[in-house]
Protein backbone atom coordinates (compact mmCIF):
# COMPACT_ATOMS: atom_id res chain seq x y z
CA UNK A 1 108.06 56.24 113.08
CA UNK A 2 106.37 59.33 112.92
CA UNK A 3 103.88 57.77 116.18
CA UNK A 4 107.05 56.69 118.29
CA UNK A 5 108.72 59.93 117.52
CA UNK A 6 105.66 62.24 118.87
CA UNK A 7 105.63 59.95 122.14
CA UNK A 8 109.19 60.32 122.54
CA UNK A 9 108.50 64.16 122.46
CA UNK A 10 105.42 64.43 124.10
CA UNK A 11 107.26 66.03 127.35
CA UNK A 12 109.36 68.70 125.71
CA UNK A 13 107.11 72.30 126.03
CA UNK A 14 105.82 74.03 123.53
CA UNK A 15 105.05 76.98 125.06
CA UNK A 16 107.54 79.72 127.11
CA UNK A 17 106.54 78.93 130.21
CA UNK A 18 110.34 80.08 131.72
CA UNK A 19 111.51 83.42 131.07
CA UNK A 20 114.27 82.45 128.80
CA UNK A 21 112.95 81.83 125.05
CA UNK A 22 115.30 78.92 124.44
CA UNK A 23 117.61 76.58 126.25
CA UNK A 24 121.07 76.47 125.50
CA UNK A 25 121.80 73.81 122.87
CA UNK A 26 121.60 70.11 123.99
CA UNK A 27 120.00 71.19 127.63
CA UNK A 28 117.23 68.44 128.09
CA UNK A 29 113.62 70.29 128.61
CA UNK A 30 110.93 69.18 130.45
CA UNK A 31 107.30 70.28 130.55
CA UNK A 32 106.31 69.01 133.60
CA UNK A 33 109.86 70.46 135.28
CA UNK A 34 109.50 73.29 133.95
CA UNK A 35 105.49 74.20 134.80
CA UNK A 36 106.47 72.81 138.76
CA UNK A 37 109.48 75.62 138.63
CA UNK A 38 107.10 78.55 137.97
CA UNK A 39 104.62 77.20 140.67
CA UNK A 40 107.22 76.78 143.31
CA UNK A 41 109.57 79.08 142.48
CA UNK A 42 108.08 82.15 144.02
CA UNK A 43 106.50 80.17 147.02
CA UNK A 44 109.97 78.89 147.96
CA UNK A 45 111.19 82.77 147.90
CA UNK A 46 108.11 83.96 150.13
CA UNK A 47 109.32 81.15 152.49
CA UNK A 48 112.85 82.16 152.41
CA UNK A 49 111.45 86.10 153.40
CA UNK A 50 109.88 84.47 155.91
CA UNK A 51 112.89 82.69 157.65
CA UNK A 52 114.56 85.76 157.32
CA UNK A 53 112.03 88.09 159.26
CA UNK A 54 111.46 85.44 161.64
CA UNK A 55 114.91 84.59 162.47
CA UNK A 56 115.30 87.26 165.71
CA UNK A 57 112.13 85.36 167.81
CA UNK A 58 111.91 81.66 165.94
CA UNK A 59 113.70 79.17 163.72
CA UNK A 60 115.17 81.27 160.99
CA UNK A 61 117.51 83.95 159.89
CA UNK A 62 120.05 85.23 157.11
CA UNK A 63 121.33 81.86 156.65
CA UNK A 64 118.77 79.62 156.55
CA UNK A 65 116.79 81.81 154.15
CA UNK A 66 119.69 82.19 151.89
CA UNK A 67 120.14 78.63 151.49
CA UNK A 68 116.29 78.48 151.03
CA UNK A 69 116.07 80.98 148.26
CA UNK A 70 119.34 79.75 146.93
CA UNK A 71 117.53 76.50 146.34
CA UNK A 72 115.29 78.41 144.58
CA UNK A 73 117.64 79.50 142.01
CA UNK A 74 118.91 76.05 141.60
CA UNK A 75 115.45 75.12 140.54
CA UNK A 76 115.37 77.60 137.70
CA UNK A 77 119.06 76.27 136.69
CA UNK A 78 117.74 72.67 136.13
CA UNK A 79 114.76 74.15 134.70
CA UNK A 80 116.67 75.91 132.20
CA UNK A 81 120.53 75.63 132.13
CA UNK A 82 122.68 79.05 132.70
CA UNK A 83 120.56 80.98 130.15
CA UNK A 84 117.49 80.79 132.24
CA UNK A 85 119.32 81.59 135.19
CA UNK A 86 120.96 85.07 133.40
CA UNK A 87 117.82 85.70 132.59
CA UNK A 88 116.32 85.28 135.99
CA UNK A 89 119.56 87.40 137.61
CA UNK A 90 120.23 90.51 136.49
CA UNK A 91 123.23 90.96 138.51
CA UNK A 92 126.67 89.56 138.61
CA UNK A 93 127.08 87.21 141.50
CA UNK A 94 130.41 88.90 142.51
CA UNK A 95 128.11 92.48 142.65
CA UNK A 96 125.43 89.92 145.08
CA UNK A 97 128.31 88.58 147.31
CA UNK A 98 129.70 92.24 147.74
CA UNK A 99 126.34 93.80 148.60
CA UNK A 100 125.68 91.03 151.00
CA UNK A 101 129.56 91.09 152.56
CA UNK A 102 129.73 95.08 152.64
CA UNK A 103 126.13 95.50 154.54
CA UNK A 104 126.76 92.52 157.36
CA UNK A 105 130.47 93.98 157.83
CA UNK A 106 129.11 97.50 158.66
CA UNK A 107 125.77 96.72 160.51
CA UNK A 108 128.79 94.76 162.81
CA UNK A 109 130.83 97.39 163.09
CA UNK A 110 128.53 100.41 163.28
CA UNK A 111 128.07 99.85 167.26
CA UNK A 112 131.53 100.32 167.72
CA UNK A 113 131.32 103.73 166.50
CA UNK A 114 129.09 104.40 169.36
CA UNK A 115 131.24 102.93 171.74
CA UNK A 116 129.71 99.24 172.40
CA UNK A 117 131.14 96.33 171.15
CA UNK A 118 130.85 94.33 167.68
CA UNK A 119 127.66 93.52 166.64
CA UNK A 120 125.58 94.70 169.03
CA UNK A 121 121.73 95.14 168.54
CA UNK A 122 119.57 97.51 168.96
CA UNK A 123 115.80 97.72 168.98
CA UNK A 124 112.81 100.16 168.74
CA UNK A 125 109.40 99.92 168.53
CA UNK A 126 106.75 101.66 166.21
CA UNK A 127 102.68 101.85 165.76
CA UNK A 128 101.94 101.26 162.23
CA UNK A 129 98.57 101.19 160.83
CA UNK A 130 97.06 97.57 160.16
CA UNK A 131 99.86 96.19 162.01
CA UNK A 132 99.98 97.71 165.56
CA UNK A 133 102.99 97.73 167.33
CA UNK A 134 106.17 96.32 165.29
CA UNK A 135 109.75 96.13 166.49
CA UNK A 136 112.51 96.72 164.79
CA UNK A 137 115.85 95.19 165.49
CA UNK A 138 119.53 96.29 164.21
CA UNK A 139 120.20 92.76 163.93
CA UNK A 140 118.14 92.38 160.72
CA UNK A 141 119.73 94.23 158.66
CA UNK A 142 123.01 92.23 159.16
CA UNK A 143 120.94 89.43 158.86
CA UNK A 144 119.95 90.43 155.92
CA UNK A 145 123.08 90.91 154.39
CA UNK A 146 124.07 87.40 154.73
CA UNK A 147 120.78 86.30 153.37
CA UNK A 148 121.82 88.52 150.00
CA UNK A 149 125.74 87.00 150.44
CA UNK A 150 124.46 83.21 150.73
CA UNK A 151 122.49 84.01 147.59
CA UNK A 152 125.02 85.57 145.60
CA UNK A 153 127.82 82.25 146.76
CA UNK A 154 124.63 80.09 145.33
CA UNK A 155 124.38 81.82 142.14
CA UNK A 156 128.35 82.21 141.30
CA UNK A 157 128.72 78.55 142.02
CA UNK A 158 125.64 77.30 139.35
CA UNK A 159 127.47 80.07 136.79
CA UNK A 160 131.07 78.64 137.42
CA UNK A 161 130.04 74.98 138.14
CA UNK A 162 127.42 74.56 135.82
CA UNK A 163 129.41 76.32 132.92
CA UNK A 164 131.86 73.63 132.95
CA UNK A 165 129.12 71.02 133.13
CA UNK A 166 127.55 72.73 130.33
CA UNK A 167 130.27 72.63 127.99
CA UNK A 168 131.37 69.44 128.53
CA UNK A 169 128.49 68.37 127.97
CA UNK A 170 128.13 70.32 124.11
CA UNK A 171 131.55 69.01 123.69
CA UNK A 172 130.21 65.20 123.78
CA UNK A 173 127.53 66.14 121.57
CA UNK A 174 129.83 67.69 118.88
CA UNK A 175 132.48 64.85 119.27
CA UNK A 176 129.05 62.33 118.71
CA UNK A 177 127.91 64.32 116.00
CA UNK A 178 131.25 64.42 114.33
CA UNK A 179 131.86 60.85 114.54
CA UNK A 180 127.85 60.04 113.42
CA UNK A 181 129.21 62.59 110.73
CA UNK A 182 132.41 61.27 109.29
CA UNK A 183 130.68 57.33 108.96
CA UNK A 184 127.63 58.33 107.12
CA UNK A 185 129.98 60.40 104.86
CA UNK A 186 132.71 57.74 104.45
CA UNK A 187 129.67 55.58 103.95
CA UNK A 188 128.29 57.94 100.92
CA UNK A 189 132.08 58.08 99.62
CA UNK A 190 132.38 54.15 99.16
CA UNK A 191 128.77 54.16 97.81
CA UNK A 192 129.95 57.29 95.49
CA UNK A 193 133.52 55.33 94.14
CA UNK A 194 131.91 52.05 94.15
CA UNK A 195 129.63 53.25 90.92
CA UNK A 196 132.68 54.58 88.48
CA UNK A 197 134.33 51.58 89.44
CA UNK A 198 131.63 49.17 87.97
CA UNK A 199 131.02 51.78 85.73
CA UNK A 200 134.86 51.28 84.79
CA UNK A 201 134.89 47.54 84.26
CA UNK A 202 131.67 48.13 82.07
CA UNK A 203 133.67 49.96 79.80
CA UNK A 204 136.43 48.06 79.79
């Protein structure tokens, strides 16, 4: 027994490699899952960055890279259940979702202030040392607000979603346990009145 239990739990970690100390109670844990998700996780959000920046010339943008890093996050979740996740996110997703809304809704209207129309872009260019000549376009920082919003709709759906999964989830485990619970001890009551009553015909 003690051989086919140490195979069974050859996969579960013994070491923290998320930042969370402990998974929330009955969340299956994985070594190999969990070693992959702190390899790719920050590669994925370098390549998110990347769509973002590269989303005024190329294939990219807020959106794409927000769905990118978002994926990112999901990693972590199945990783490590909600607790991982809080621990990963400092911040509400509601505060993430506002941030993002708030900065694309006034880099949109900002131009009309000046008298040209809604969402307008600007541009200017710069020397900067190791890089040359960079431009800058108005357009990024709107893009970048929906890059922050898509992350924030990501992360409120894993803590809303995956809550309820979550606690159904303990709930079959405790109904399981309870019903494991109740045999074994209506099995140790019969074994526990079986012995006065033998006991009782003894003396009789």
């Amino acid at each position: 027994m003690s051989a086919e239990s140490e195979w069974e739990s050859l996969d579960v970690p013994r070491q923290r490699w998320l930042r969370s100390a402990r998974s929330p109670g009955g969340w299956p844990r994985s070594l190999q899952l969990e070693v992959g998700v702190r390899v790719v996780f920050p590669t994925v959000l370098v390549l998110s960055v990347y769509l973002l920046f590269a989303g005024h010339h190329h294939s990219g943008g807020g959106f794409p890279g927000g769905l990118v890093a978002g994926l990112a996050f999901v990693l972590r979740y199945v990783a490590g259940g909600s607790m991982e996740l809080a621990s990963a996110v400092r911040i509400r997703p509601p505060a993430v979702i506002g941030a993002g809304l708030t900065l694309s809704t006034v880099t949109a209207l900002v131009p009309m202030v000046f008298g040209y129309p809604a969402l307008t872009s600007g541009s200017w260019e710069t020397d900067l040392p190791l890089f040359g000549e960079v431009k800058f376009a108005s357009n990024l920082a709107f893009d970048l607000g929906v890059y922050v919003l898509i992350i924030g709709v990501v992360l409120d759906l894993l803590r809303t979603l995956g809550a309820g999964i979550e606690k159904r989830e303990l709930e079959r485990e405790r109904r399981e346990g309870l019903v494991g619970g109740g045999e074994s001890g209506m099995g140790t009551a019969e074994a526990s009145g079986g012995g006065p009553t033998d006991g009782g015909g003894d003396d009789r």
